[in-house]
Protein backbone atom coordinates (compact mmCIF):
# COMPACT_ATOMS: atom_id res chain seq x y z
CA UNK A 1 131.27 106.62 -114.04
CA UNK A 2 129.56 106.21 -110.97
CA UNK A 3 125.85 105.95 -113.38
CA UNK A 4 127.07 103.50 -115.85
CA UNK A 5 127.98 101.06 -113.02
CA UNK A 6 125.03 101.28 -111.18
CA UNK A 7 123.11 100.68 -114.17
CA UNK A 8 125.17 97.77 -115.86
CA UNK A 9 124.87 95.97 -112.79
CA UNK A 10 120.73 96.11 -112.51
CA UNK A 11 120.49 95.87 -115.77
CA UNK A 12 122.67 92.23 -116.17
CA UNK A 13 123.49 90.32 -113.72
CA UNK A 14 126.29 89.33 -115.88
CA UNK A 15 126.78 91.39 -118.82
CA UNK A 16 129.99 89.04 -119.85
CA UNK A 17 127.51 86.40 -119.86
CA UNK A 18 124.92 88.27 -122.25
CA UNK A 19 128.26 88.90 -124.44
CA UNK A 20 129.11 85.42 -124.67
CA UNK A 21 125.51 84.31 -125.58
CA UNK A 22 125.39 86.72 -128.15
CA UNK A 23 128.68 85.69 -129.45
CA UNK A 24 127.82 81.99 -129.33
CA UNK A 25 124.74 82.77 -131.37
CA UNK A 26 127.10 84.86 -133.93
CA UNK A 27 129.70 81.61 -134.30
CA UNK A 28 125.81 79.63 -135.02
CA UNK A 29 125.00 81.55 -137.58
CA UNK A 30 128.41 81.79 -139.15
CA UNK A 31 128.30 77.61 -139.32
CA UNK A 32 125.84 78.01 -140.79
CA UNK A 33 125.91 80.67 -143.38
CA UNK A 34 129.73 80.03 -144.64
CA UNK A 35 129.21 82.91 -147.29
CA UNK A 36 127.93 85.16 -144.95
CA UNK A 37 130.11 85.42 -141.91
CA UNK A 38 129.35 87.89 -138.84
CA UNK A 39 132.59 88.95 -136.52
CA UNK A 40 132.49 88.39 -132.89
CA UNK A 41 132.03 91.30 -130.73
CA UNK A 42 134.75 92.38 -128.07
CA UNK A 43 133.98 93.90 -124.17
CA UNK A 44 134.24 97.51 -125.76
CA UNK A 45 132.10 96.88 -128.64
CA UNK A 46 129.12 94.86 -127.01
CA UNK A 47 128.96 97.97 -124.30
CA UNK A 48 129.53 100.46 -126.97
CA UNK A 49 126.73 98.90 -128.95
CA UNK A 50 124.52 98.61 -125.81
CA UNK A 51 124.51 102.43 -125.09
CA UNK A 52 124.04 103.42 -128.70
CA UNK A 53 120.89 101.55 -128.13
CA UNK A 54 120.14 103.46 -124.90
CA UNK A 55 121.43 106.95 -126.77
CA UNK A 56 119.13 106.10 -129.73
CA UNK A 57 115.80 105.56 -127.84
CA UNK A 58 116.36 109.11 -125.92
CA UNK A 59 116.11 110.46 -129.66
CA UNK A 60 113.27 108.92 -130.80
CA UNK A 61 111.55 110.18 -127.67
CA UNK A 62 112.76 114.02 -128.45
CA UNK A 63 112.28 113.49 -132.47
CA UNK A 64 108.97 114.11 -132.12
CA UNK A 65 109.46 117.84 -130.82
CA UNK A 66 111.57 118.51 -134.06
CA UNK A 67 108.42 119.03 -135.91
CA UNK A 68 106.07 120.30 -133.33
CA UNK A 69 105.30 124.47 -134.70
CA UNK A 70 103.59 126.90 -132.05
């Protein structure tokens, strides 16, 4: 708990902020693109979303050693 913290707060200085950008750019695109429509992410989902992005580059560092034969 302690980790996550630490790093949410030097990694945005406001990460509500960065949600609401991202959700104001969302409610853009769904003006324009009536057909098409994105939802808005919640708290939950814009941090669960953010550390899938963390969890994935940490795989594509070790994938690497999946085909490496002695």
């Amino acid at each position: 708990m302690v980790f996550s913290a630490l790093f949410r707060h030097l990694t945005f200085q406001d990460w509500r902020a960065s949600l609401q950008k991202m959700n104001a750019a969302i409610a853009c695109h769904n003006d324009q693109e009536a057909d098409n429509n994105v939802n808005l992410f919640s708290e939950s989902e814009f941090l669960t979303g953010f550390a899938l992005l963390i969890g994935a580059s940490c795989y594509s560092d070790h994938g690497k050693l999946l085909w490496l034969v002695y």
